[in-house]
C-alpha atoms as a PDB file:
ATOM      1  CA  UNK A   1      83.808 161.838  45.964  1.00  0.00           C
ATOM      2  CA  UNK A   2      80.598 160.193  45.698  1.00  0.00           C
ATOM      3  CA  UNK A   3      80.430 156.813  44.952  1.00  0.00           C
ATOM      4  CA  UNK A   4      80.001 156.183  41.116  1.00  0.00           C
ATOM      5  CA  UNK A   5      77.706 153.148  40.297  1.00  0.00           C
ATOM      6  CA  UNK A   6      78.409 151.703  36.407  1.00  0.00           C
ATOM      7  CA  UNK A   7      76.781 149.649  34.153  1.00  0.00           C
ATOM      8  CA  UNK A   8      78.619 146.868  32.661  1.00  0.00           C
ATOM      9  CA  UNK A   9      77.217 143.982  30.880  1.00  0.00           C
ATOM     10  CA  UNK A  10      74.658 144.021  33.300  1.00  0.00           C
ATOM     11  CA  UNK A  11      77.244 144.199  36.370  1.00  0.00           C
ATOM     12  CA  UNK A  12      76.637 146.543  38.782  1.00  0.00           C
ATOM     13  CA  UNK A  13      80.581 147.791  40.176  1.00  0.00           C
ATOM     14  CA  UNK A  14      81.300 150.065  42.686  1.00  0.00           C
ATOM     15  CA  UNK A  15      84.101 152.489  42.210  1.00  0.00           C
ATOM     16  CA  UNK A  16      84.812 155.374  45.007  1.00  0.00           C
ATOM     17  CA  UNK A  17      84.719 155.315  48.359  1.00  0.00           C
ATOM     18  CA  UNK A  18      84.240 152.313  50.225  1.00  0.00           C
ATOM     19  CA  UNK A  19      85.359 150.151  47.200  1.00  0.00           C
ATOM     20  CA  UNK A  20      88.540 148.027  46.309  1.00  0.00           C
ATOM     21  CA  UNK A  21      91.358 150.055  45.583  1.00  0.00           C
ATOM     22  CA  UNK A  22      94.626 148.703  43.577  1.00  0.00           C
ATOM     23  CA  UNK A  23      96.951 150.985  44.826  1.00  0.00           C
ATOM     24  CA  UNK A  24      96.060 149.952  48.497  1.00  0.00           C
ATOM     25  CA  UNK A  25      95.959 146.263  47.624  1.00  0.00           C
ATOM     26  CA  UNK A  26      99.822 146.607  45.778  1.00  0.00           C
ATOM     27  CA  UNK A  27     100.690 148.761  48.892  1.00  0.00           C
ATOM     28  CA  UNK A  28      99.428 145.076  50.934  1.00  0.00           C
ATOM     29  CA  UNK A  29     101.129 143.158  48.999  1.00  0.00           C
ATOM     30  CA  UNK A  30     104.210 145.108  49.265  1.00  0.00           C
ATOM     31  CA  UNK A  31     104.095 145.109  52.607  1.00  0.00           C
ATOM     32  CA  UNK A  32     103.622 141.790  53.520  1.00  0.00           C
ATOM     33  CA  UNK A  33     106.566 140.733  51.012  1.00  0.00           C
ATOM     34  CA  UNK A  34     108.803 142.649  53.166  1.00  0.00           C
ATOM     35  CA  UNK A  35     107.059 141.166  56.759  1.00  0.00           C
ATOM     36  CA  UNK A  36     107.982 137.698  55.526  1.00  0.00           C
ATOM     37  CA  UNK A  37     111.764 138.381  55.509  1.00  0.00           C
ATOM     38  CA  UNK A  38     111.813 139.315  59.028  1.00  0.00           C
ATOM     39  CA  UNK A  39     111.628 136.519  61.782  1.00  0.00           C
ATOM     40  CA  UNK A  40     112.698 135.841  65.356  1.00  0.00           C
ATOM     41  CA  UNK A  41     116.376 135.418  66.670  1.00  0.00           C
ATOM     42  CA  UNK A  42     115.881 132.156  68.755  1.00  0.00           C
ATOM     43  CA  UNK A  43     118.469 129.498  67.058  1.00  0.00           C
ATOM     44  CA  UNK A  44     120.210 132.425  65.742  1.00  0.00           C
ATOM     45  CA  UNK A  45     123.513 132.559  67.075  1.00  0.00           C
ATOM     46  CA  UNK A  46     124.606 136.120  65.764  1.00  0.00           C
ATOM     47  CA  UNK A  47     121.527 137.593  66.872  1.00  0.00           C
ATOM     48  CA  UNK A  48     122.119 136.206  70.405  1.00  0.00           C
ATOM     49  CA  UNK A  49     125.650 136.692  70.598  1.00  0.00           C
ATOM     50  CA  UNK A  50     125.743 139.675  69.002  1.00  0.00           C
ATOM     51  CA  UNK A  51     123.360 142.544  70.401  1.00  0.00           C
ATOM     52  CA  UNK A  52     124.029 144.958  67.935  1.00  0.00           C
ATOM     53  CA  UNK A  53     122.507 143.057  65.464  1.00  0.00           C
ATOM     54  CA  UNK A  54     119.982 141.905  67.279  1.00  0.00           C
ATOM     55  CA  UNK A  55     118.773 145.441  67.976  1.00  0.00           C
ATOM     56  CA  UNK A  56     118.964 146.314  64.114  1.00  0.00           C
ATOM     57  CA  UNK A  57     116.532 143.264  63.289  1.00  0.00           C
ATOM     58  CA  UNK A  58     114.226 144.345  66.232  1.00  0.00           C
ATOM     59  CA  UNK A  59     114.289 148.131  65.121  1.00  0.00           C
ATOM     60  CA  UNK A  60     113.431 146.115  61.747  1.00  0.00           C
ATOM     61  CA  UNK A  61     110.383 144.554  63.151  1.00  0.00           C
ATOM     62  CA  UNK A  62     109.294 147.782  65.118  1.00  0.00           C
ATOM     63  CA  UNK A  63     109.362 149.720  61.863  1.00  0.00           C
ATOM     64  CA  UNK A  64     107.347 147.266  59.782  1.00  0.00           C
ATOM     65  CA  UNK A  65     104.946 147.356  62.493  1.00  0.00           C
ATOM     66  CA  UNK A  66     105.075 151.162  62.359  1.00  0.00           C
ATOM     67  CA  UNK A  67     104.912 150.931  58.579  1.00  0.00           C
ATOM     68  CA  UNK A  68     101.466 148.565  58.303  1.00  0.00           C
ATOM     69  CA  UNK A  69      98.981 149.832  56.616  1.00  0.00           C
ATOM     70  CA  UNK A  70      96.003 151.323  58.708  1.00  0.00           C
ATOM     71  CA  UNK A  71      92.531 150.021  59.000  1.00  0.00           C
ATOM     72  CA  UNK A  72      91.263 152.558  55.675  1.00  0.00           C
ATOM     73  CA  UNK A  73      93.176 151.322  53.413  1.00  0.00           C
ATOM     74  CA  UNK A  74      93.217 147.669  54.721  1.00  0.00           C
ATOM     75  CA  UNK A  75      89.370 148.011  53.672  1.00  0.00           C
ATOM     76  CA  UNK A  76      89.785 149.015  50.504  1.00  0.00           C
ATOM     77  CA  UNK A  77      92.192 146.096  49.827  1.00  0.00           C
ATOM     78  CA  UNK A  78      90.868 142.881  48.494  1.00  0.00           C
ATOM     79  CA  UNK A  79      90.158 140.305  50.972  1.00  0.00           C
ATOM     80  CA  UNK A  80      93.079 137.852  50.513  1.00  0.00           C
ATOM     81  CA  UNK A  81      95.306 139.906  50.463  1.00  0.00           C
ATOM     82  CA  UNK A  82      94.222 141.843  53.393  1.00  0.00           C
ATOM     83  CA  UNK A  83      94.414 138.128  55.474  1.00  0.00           C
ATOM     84  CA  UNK A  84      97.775 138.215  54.735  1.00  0.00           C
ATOM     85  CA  UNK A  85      98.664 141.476  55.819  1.00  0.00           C
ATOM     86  CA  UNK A  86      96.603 141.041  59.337  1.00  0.00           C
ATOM     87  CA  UNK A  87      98.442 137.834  59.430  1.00  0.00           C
ATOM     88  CA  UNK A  88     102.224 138.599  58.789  1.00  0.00           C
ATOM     89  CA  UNK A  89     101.513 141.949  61.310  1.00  0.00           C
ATOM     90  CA  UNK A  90      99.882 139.552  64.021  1.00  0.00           C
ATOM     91  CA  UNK A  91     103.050 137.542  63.456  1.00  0.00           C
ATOM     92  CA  UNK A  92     105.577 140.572  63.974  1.00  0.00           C
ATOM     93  CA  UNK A  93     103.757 141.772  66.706  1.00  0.00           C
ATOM     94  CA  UNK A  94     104.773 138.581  68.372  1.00  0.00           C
ATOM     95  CA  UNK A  95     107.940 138.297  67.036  1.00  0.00           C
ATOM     96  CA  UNK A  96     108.484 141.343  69.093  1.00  0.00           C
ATOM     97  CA  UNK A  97     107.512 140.686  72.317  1.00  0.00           C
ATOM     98  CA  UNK A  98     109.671 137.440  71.788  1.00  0.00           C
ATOM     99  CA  UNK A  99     112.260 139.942  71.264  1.00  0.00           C
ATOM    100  CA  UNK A 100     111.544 141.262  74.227  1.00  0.00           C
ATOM    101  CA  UNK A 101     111.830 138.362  76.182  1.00  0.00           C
ATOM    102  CA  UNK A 102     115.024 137.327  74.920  1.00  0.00           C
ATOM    103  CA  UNK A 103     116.649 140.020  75.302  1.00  0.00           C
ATOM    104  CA  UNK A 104     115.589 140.160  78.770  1.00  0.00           C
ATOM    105  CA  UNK A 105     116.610 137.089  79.513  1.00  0.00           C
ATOM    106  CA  UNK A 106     119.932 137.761  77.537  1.00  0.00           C
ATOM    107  CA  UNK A 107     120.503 140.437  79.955  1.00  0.00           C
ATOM    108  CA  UNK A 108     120.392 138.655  83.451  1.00  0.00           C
ATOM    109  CA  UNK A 109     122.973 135.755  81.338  1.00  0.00           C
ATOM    110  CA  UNK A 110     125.004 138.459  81.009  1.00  0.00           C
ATOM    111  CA  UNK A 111     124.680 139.054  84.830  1.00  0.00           C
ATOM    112  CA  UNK A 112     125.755 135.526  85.561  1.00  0.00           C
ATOM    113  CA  UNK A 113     128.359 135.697  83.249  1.00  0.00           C
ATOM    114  CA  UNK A 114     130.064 138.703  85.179  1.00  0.00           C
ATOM    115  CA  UNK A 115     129.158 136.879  88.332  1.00  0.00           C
ATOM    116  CA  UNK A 116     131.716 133.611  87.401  1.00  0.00           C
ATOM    117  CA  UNK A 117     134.801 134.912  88.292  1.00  0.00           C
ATOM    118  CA  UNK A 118     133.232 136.218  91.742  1.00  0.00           C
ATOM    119  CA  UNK A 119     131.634 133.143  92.605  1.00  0.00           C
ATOM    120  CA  UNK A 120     135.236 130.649  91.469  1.00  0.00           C
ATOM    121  CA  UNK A 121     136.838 133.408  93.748  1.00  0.00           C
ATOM    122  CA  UNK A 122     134.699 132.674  96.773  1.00  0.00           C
ATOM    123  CA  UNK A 123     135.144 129.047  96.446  1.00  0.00           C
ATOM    124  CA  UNK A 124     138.722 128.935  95.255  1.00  0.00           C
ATOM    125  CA  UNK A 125     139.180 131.157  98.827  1.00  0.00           C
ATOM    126  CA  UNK A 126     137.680 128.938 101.191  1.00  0.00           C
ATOM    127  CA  UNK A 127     139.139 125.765  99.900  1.00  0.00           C
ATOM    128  CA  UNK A 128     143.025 126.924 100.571  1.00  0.00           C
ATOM    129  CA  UNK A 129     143.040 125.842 103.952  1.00  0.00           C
ATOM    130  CA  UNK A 130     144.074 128.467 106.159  1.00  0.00           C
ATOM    131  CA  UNK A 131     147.913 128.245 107.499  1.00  0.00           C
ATOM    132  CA  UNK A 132     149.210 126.038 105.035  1.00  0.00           C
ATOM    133  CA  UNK A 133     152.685 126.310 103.394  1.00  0.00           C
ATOM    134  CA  UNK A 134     152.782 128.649 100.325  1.00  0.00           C
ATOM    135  CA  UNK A 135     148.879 129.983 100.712  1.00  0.00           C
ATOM    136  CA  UNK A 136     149.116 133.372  98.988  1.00  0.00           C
ATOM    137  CA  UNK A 137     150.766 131.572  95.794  1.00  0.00           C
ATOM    138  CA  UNK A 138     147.973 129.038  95.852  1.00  0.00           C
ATOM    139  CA  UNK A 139     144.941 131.428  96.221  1.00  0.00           C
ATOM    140  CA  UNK A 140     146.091 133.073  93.375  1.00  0.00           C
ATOM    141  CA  UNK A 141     146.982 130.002  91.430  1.00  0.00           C
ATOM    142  CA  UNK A 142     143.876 127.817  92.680  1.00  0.00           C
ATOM    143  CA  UNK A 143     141.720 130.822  91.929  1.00  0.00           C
ATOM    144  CA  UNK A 144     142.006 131.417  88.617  1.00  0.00           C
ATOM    145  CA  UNK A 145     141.332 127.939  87.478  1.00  0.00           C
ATOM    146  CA  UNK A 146     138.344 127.967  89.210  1.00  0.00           C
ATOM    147  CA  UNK A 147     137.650 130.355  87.480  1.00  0.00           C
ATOM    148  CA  UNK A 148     137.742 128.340  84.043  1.00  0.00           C
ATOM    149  CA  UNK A 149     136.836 125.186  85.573  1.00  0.00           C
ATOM    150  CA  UNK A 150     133.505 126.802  87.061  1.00  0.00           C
ATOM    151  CA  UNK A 151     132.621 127.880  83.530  1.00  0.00           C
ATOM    152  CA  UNK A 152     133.132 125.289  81.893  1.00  0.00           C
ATOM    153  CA  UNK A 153     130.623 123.193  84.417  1.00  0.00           C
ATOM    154  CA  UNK A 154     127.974 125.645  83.918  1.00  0.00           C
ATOM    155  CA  UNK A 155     128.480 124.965  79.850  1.00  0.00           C
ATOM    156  CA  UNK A 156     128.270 121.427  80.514  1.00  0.00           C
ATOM    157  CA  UNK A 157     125.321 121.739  82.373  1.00  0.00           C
ATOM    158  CA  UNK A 158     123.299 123.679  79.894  1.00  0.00           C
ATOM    159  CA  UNK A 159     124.838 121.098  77.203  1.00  0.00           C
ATOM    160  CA  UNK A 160     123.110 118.988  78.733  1.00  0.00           C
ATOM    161  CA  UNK A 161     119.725 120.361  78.672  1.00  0.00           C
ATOM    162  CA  UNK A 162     119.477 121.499  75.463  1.00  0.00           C
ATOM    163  CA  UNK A 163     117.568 119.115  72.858  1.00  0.00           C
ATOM    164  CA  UNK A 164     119.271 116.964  70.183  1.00  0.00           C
ATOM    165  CA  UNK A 165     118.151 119.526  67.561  1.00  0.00           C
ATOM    166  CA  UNK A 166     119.409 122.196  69.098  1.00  0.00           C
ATOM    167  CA  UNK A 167     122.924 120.253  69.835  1.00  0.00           C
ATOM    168  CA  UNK A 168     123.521 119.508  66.561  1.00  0.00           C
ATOM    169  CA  UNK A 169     122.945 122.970  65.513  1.00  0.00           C
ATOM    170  CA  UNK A 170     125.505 124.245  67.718  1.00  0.00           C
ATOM    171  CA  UNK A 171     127.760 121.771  66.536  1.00  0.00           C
ATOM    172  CA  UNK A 172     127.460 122.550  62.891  1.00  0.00           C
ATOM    173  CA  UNK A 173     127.812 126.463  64.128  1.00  0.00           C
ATOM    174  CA  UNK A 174     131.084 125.509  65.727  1.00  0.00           C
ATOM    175  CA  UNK A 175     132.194 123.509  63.009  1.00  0.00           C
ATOM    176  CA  UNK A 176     131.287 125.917  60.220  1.00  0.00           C
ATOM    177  CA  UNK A 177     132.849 128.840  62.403  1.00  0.00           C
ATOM    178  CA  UNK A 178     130.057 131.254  63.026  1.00  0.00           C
ATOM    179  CA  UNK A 179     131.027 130.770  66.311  1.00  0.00           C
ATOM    180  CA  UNK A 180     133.482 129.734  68.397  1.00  0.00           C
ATOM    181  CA  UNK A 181     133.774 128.191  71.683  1.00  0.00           C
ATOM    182  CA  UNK A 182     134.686 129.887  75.046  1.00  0.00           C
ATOM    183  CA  UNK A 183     134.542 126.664  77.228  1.00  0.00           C
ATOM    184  CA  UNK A 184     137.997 125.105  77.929  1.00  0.00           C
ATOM    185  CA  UNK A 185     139.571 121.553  78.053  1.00  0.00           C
ATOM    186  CA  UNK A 186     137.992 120.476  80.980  1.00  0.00           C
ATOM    187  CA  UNK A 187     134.321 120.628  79.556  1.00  0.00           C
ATOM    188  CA  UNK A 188     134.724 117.257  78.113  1.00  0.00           C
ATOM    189  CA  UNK A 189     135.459 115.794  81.510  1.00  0.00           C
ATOM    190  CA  UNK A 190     132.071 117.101  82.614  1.00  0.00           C
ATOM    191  CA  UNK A 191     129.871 115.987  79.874  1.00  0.00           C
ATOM    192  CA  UNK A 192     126.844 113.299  81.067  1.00  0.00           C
ATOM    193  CA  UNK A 193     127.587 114.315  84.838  1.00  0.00           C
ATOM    194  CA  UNK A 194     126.318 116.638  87.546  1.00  0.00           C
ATOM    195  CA  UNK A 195     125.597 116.066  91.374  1.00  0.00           C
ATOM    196  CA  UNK A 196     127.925 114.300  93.045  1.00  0.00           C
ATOM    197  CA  UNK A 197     129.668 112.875  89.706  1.00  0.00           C
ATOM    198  CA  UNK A 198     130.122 116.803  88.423  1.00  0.00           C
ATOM    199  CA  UNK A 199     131.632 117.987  92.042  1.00  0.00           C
ATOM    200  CA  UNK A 200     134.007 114.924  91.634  1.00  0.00           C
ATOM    201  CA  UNK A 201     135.282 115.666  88.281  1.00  0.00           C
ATOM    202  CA  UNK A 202     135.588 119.350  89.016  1.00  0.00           C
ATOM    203  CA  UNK A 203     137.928 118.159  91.844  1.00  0.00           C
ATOM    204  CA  UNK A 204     139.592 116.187  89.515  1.00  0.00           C
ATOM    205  CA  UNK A 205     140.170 118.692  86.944  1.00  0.00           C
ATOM    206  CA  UNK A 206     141.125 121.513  89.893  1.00  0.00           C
ATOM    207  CA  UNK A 207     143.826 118.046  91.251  1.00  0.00           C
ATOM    208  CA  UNK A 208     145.095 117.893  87.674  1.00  0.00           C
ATOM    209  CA  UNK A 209     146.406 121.635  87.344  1.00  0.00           C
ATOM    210  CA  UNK A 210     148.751 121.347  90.248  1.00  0.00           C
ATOM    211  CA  UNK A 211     149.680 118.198  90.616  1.00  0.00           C
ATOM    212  CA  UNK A 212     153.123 119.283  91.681  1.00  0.00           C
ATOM    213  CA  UNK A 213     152.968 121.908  93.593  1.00  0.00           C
ATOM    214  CA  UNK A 214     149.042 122.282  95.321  1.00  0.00           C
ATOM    215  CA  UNK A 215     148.000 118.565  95.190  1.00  0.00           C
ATOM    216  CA  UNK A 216     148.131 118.349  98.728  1.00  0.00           C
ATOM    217  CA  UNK A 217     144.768 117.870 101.115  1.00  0.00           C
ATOM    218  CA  UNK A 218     146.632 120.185 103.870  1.00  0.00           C
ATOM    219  CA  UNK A 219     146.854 122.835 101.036  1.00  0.00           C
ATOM    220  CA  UNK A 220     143.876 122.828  99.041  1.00  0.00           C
ATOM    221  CA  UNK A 221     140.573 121.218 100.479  1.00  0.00           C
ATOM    222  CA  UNK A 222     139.648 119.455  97.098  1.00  0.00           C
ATOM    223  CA  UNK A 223     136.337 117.934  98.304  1.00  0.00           C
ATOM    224  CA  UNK A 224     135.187 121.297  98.660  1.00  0.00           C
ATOM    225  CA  UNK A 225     136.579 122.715  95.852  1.00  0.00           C
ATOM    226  CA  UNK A 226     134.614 120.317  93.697  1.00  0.00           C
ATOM    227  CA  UNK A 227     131.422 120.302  95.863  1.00  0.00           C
ATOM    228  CA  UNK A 228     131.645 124.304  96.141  1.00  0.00           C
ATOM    229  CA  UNK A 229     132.300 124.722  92.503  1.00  0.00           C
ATOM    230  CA  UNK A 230     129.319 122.659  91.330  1.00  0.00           C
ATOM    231  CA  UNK A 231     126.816 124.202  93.561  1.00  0.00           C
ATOM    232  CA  UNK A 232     127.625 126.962  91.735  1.00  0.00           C
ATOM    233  CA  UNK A 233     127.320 126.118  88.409  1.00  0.00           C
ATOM    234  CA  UNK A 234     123.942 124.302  89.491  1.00  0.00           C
ATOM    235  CA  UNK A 235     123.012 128.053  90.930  1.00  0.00           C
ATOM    236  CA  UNK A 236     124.029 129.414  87.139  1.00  0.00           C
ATOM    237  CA  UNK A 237     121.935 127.142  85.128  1.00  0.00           C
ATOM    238  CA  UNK A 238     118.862 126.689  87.139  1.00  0.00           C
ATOM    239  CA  UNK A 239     116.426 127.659  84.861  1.00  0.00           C
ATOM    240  CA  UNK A 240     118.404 125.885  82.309  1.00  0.00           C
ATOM    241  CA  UNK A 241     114.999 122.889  81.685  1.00  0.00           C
ATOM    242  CA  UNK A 242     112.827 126.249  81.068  1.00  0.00           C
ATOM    243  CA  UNK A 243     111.406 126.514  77.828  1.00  0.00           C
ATOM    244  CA  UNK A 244     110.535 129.384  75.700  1.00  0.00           C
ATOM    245  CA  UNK A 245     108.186 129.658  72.905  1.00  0.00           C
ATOM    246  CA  UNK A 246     108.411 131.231  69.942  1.00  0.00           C
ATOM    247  CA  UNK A 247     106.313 133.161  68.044  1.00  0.00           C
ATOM    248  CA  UNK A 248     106.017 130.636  65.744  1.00  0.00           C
ATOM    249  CA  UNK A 249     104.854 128.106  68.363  1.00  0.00           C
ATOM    250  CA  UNK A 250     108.662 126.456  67.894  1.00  0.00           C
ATOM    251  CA  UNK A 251     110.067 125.620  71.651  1.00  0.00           C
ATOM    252  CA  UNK A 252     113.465 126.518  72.766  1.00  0.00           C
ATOM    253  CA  UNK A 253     115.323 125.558  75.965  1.00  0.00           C
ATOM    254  CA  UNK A 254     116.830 128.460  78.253  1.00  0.00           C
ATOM    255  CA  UNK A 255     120.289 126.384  77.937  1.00  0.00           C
ATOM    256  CA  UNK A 256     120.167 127.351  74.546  1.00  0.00           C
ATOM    257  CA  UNK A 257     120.637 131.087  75.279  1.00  0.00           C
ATOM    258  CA  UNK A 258     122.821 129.892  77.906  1.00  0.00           C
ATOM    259  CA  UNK A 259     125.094 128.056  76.236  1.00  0.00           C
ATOM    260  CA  UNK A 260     125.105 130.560  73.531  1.00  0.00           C
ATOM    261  CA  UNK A 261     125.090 133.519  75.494  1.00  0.00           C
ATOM    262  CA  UNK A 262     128.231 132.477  78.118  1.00  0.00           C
ATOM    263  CA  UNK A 263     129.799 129.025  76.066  1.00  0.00           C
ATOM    264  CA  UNK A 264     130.081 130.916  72.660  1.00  0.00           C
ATOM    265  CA  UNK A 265     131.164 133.934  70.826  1.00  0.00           C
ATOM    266  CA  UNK A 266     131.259 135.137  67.528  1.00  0.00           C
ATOM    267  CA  UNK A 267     134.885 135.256  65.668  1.00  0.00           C
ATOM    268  CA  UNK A 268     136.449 138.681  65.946  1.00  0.00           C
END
């Protein structure tokens, strides 16, 4: 339809093609009100625990992208209100290759996660010294506390990297039960060390659980033990002083998804 020029009060408007349209500008505006509810998972502990979820919100994302309107109609919309919709879908676009990188990263956490009871194994092995009195009982025994023990150091360690901020929103999280903790007794004995103070408390804690029975150097090698065990939490969390950016410039620690990831879970 040709473009229609009218007369009022001396005004010259244009109405037709290539002019402002209402219906595209509420269409805008209706859009972007919807953009603005969605945002990224990052301090989110459903969303990072839970990847159902997580995939429903980026589906979410994808869709509003999908749904934006196209470069036609963001013409014909007035020109605040098409800022806002180039913003908000600039800002989604990013929120989903943040997406993307968390749930990467999610993904090889999930890896190390399977890979504790392995690694405690290995250890647990090579510290019952071979010969000595009662070792099948021991392995067994030794084993699967190191099993606990190991994860518990690698919860400690990522503890201990993540910022004040994002401590004291896991705390609240724990303490207002939208998640709960998977680390053990023994993390407390870790907290504030690592090196050679970590390997020496992981001895400790392996010392205390047989005190009886496997507290003996000609059973159990417990310098080893502790030394082998932190090594490997060390070799769990070593991106753990990484940080990731949001989309919304906000940093985040990878001991955050860490700790979140293998330290927490969501109540059943």
């Amino acid at each position: 339809m040709p473009a229609i020029l009218i007369m009022v009060m001396g005004m010259v408007v244009l109405n037709g093609c290539g002019g402002q349209s209402k219906a595209a500008t509420t269409f805008g505006s209706k859009w972007v009100a919807g953009a603005k509810g969605l945002n990224a998972p990052a301090r989110d502990f459903s969303q990072i625990s839970d990847d159902a979820l997580r995939s429903r919100v980026a589906a979410n994302v994808n869709r509003k992208i999908s749904e934006a309107p196209a470069e036609p109609q963001l013409k014909k919309m007035t020109p605040e209100v098409r800022n806002q919709v180039q913003t908000e879908l600039a800002r989604l676009r990013a929120i989903d290759a943040f997406n993307d990188q968390v749930t990467s990263l999610l993904a090889s956490l999930d890896e190390r996660r399977m890979s504790i009871a392995a690694a405690a194994r290995t250890v647990a092995d090579g510290a019952v010294r071979r010969g000595s009195r009662l070792i099948d009982d021991a392995q067994v025994l030794v084993r699967n506390n190191a099993s606990d023990i190991l994860q518990d150091a690698g919860c400690e360690l990522a503890w201990s990297y993540m910022t004040d901020e994002e401590q004291t929103q896991t705390n609240a999280a724990v303490k207002q039960g939208t998640v709960l903790p998977t680390y053990g007794a023994y993390l407390t004995d870790f907290l504030g060390k690592s090196g050679k103070a970590l390997a020496d408390a992981v001895a400790s804690a392996g010392r205390s659980a047989y005190l009886k029975t496997y507290n003996d150097p000609e059973i159990v090698d417990w310098i080893n033990y502790g030394t082998g065990l932190a090594e490997k939490a060390e070799e769990l969390t070593n991106d753990k002083a990484t940080i990731l950016t949001g989309p919304d410039g906000a940093t985040y620690t990878r001991a955050l998804f860490y700790f979140a990831r293998i330290c927490l879970r969501l109540p059943s």
